[in-house]
Protein backbone atom coordinates (compact mmCIF):
# COMPACT_ATOMS: atom_id res chain seq x y z
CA UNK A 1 0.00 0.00 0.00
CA UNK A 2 1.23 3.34 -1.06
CA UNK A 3 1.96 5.96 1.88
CA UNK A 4 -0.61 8.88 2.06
CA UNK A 5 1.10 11.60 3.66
CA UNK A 6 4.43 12.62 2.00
CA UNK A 7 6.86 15.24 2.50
CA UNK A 8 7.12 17.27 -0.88
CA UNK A 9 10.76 18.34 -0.25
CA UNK A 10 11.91 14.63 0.13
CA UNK A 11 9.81 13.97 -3.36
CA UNK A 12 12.50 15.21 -5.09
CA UNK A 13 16.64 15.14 -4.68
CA UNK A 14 19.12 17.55 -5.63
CA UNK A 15 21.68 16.63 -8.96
CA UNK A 16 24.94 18.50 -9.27
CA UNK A 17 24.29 20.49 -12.56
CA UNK A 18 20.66 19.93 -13.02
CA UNK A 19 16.86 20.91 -12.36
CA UNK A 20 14.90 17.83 -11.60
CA UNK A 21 11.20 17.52 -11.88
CA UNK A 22 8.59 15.04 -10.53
CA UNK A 23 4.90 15.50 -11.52
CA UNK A 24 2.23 14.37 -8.53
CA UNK A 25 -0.77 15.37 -10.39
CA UNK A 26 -1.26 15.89 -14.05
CA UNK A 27 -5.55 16.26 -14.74
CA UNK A 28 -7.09 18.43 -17.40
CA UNK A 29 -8.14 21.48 -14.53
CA UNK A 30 -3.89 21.47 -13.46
CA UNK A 31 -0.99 20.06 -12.58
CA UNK A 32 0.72 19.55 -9.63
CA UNK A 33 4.93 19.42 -9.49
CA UNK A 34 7.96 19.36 -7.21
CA UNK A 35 11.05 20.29 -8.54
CA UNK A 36 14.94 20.60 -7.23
CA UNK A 37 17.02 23.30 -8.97
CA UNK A 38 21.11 23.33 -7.86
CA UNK A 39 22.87 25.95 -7.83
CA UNK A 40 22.76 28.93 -10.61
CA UNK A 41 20.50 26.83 -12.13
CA UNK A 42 17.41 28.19 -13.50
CA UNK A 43 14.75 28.85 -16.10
CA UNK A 44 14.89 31.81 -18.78
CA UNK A 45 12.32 33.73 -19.32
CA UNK A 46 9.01 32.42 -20.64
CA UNK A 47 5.21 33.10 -20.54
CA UNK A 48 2.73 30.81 -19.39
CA UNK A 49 -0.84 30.77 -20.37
CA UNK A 50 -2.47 30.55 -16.54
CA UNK A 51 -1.42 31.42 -13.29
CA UNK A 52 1.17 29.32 -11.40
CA UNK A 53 1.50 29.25 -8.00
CA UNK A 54 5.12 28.87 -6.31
CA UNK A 55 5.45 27.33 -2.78
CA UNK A 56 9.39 27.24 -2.08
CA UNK A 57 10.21 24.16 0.64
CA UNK A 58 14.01 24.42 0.82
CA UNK A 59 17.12 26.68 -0.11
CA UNK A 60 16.46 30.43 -1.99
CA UNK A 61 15.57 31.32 -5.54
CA UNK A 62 15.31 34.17 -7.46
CA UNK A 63 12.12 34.97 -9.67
CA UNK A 64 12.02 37.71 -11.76
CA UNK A 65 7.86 38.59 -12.92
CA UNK A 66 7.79 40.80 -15.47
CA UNK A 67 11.48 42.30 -15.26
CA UNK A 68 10.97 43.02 -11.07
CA UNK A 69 12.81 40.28 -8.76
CA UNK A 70 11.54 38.93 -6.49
CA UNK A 71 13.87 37.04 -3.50
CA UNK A 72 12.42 33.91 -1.79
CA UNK A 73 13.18 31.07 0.56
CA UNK A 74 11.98 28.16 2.25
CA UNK A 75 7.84 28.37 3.04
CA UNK A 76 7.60 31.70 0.89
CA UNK A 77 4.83 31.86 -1.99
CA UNK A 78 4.34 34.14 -5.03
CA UNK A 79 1.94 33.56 -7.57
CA UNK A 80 3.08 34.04 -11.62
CA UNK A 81 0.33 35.74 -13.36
CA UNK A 82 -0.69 33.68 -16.63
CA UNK A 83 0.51 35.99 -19.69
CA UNK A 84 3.59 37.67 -17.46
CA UNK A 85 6.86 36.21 -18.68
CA UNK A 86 9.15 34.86 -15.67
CA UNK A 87 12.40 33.46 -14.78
CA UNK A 88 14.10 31.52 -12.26
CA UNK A 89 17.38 30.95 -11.03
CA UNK A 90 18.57 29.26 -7.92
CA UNK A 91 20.48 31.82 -5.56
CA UNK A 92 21.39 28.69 -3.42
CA UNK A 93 20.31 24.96 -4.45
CA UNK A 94 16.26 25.19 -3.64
CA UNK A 95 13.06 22.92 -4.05
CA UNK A 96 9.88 24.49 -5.20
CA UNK A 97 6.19 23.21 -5.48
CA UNK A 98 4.89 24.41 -8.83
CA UNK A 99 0.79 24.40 -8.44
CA UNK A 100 -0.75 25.33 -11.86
CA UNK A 101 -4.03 26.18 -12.45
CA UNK A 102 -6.25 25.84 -15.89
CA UNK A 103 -9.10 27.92 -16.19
């Protein structure tokens, strides 16, 4: 029998070099993922069609919403507006929940 109650930040480990990603819920209304980013890692910037919601559970990351940063660590939250382009990039290695919404 499958455990119930996880801990996201132990859903996902850190890789020298590398973002990894692990998808808990994928239905047509959103997706639910987890994802651990090392060091100066990061995304460029992209748009996204709906809002994403960013829970960070370990280490500090720097988003950048529409060209103003933003500076976050462990149990902050920001949401990305849908049509804003965005960035990432990992001031120290962090994990981040990545709650996305289609509507």
């Amino acid at each position: 029998m499958t455990e119930p109650v996880s801990k996201a930040k132990d859903m996902v480990a850190y890789q020298d070099g590398s973002i990894v990603s692990k998808e808990i819920i994928k239905k047509s209304t959103g997706t639910v993922s987890v994802f651990a980013f090392d060091q100066d890692q990061g995304l460029s910037e992209h748009t996204a069609p709906f809002d994403a919601l960013v829970h960070i559970l370990d280490g500090e990351v720097e988003i950048t919403i529409s060209g103003e940063p933003y500076r976050l660590k462990a149990d902050d939250m920001i949401i990305m507006p849908g049509g804003k382009p965005h960035a990432l990039k990992a001031v120290k290695r962090f994990k981040m929940m990545l709650v996305m919404i289609r509507s």
